[in-house]
N, C-alpha and C. Protein backbone atom coordinates (compact mmCIF):
# COMPACT_ATOMS: atom_id res chain seq x y z
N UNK A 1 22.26 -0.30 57.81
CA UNK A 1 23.59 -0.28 57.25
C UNK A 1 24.56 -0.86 58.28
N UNK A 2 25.49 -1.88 58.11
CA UNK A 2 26.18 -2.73 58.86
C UNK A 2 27.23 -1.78 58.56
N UNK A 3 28.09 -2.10 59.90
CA UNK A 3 29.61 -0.54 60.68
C UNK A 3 30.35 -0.65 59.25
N UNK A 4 30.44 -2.11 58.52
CA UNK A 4 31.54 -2.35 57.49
C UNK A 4 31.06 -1.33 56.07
N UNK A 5 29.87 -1.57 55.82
CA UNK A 5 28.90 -0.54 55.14
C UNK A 5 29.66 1.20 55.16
N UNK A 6 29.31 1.09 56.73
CA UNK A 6 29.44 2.77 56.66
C UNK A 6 30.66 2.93 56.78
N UNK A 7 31.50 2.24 57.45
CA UNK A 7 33.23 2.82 56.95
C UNK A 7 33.41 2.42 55.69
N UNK A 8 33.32 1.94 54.91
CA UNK A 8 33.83 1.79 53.11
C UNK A 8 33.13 3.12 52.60
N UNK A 9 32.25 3.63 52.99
CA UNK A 9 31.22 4.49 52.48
C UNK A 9 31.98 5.76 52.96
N UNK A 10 32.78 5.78 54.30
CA UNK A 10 32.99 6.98 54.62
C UNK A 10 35.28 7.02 53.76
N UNK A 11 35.02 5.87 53.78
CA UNK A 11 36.49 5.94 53.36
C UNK A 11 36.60 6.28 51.65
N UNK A 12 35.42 5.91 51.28
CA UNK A 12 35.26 6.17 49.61
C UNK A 12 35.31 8.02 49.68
N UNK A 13 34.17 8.46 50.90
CA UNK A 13 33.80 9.83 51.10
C UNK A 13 35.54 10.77 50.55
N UNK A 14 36.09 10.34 51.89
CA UNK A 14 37.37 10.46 52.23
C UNK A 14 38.09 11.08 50.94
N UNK A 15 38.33 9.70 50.35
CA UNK A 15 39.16 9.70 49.06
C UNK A 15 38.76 10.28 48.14
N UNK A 16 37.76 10.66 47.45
CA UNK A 16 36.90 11.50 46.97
C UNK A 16 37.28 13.12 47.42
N UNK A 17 37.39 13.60 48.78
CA UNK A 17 37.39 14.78 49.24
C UNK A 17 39.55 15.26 49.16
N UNK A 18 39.84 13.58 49.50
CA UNK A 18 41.47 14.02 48.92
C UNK A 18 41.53 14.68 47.66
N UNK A 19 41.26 13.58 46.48
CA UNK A 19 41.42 14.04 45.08
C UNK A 19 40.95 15.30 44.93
N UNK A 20 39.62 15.86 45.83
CA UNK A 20 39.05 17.00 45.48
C UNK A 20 40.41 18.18 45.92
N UNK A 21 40.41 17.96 47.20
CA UNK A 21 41.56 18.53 47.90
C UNK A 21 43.23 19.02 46.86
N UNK A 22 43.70 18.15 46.71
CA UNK A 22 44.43 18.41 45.83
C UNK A 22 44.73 18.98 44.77
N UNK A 23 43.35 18.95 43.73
CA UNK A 23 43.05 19.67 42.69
C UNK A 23 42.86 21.01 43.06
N UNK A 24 41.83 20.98 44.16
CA UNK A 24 41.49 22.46 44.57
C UNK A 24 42.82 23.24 44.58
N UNK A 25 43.90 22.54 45.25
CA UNK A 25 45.24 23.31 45.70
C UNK A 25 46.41 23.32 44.50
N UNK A 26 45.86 22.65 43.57
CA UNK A 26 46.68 22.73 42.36
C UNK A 26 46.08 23.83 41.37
N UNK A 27 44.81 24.17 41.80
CA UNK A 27 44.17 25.21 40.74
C UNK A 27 44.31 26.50 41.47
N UNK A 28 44.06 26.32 42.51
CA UNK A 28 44.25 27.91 43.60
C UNK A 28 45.64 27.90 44.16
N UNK A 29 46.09 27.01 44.17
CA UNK A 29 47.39 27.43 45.24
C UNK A 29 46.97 27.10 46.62
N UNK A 30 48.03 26.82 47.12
CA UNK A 30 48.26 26.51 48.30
C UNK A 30 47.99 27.03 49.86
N UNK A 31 47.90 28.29 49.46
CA UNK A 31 47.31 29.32 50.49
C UNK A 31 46.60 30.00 50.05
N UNK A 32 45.14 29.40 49.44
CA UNK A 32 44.28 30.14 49.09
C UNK A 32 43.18 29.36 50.16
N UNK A 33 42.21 30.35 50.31
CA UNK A 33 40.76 29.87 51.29
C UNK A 33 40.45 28.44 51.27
N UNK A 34 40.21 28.41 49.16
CA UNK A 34 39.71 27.15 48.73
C UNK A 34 40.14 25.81 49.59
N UNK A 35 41.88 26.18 49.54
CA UNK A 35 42.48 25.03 49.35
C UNK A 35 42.28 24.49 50.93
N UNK A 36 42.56 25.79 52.23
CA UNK A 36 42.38 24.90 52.96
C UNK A 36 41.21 24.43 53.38
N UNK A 37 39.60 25.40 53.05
CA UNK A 37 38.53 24.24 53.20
C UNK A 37 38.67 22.90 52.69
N UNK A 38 38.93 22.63 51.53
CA UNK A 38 38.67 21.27 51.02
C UNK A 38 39.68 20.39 51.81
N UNK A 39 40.68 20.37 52.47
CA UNK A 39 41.14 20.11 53.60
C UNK A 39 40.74 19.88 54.59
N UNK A 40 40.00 21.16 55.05
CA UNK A 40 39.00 21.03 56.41
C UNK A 40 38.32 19.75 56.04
N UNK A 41 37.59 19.64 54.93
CA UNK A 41 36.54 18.50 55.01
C UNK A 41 36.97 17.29 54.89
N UNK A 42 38.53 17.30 54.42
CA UNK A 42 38.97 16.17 54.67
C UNK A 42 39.06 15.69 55.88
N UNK A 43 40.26 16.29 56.57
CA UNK A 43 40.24 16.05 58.49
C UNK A 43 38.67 15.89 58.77
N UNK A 44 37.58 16.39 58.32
CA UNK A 44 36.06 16.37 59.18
C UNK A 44 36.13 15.16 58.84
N UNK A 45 36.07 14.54 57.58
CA UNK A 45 35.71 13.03 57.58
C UNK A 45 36.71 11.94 58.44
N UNK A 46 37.83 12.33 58.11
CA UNK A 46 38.69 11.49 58.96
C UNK A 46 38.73 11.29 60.08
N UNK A 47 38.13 12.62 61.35
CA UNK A 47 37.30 12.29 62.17
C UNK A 47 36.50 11.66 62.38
N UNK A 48 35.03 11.90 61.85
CA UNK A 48 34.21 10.93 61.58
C UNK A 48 34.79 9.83 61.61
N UNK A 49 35.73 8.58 60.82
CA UNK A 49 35.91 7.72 60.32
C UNK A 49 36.63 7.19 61.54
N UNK A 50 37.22 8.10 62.37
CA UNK A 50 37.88 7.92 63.90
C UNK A 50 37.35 7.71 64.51
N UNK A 51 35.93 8.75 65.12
CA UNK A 51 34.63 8.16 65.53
C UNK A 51 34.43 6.82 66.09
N UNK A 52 33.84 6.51 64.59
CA UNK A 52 32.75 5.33 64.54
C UNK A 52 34.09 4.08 64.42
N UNK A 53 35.09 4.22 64.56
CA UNK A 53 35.93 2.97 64.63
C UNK A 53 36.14 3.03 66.50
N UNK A 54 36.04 4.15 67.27
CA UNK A 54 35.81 3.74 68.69
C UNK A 54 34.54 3.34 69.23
N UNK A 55 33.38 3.42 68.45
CA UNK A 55 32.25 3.03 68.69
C UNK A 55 32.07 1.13 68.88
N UNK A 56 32.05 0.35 69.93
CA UNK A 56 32.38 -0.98 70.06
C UNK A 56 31.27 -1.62 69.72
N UNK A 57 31.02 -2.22 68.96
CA UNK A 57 29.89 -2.71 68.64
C UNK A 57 29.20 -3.70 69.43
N UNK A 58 27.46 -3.45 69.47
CA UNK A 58 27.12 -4.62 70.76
C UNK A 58 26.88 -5.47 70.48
N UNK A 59 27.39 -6.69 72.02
CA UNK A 59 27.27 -8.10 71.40
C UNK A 59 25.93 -8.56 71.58
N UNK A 60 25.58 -9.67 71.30
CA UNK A 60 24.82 -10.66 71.22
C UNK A 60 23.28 -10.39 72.56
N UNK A 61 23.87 -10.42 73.54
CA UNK A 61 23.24 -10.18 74.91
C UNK A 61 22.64 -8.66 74.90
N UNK A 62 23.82 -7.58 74.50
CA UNK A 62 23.00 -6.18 74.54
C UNK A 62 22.11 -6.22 73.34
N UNK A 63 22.37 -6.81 72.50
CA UNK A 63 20.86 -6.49 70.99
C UNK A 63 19.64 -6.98 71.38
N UNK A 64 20.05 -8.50 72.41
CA UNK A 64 18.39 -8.98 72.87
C UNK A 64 17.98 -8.02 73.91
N UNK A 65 18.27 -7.18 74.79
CA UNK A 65 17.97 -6.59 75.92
C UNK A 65 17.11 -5.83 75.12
N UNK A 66 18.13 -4.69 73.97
CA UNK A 66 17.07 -4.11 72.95
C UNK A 66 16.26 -4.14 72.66
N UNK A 67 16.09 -5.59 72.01
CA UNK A 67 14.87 -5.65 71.71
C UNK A 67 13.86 -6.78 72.90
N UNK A 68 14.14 -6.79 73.81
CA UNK A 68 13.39 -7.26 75.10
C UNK A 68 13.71 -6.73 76.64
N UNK A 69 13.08 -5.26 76.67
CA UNK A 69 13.37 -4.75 77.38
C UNK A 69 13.11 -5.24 78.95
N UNK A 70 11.91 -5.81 79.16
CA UNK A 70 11.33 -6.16 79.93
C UNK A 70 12.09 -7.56 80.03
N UNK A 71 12.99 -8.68 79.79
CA UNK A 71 13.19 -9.46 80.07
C UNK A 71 13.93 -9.71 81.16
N UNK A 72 13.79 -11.04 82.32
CA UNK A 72 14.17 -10.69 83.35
C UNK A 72 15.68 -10.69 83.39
N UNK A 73 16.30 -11.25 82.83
CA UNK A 73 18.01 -11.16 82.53
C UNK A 73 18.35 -9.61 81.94
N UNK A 74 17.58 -9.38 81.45
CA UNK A 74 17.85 -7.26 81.13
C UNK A 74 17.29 -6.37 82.43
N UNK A 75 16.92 -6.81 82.91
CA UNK A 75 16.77 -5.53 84.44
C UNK A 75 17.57 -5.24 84.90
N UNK A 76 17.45 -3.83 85.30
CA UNK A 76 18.46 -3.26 86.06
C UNK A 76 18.49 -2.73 87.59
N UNK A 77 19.24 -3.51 88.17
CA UNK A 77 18.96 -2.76 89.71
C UNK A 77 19.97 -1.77 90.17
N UNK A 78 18.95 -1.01 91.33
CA UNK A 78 19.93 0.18 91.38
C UNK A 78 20.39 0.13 92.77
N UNK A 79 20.92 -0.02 94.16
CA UNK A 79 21.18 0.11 94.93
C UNK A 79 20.75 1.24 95.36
């Protein structure tokens, strides 16, 4: 799953857990348990979605190291 993949996926999540959110707090009220879990899980995703947008994606050079560990331009020395 490519980063663009999983943020549309987590932003669909998101919006999904608003609408839920809202309803919840329009059927219970506003200071009921319900309302602020479905909240909670909102902020959880929006975290998440905070996350993986500081996560820098690797370039070109770190994916071959990956997958060629042993190559002599990927070694690492240690002093």
């Amino acid at each position: 799953m490519t980063e663009t993949t999983s943020m549309n996926n987590i932003q669909t999540q998101i919006d999904e857990e608003l609408a839920n959110a809202r309803a919840v707090c329009d059927v219970k009220g506003g200071a009921s348990g319900e309302c602020a879990a479905a909240w909670d899980a909102v902020e959880e995703l929006q975290a998440e979605a905070a996350h993986q947008k500081q996560t820098k994606p690797k370039n070109s050079f770190e994916k071959y190291c990956d997958d060629n560990p042993d190559a002599a331009e990927c070694r690492l020395y240690e002093d």
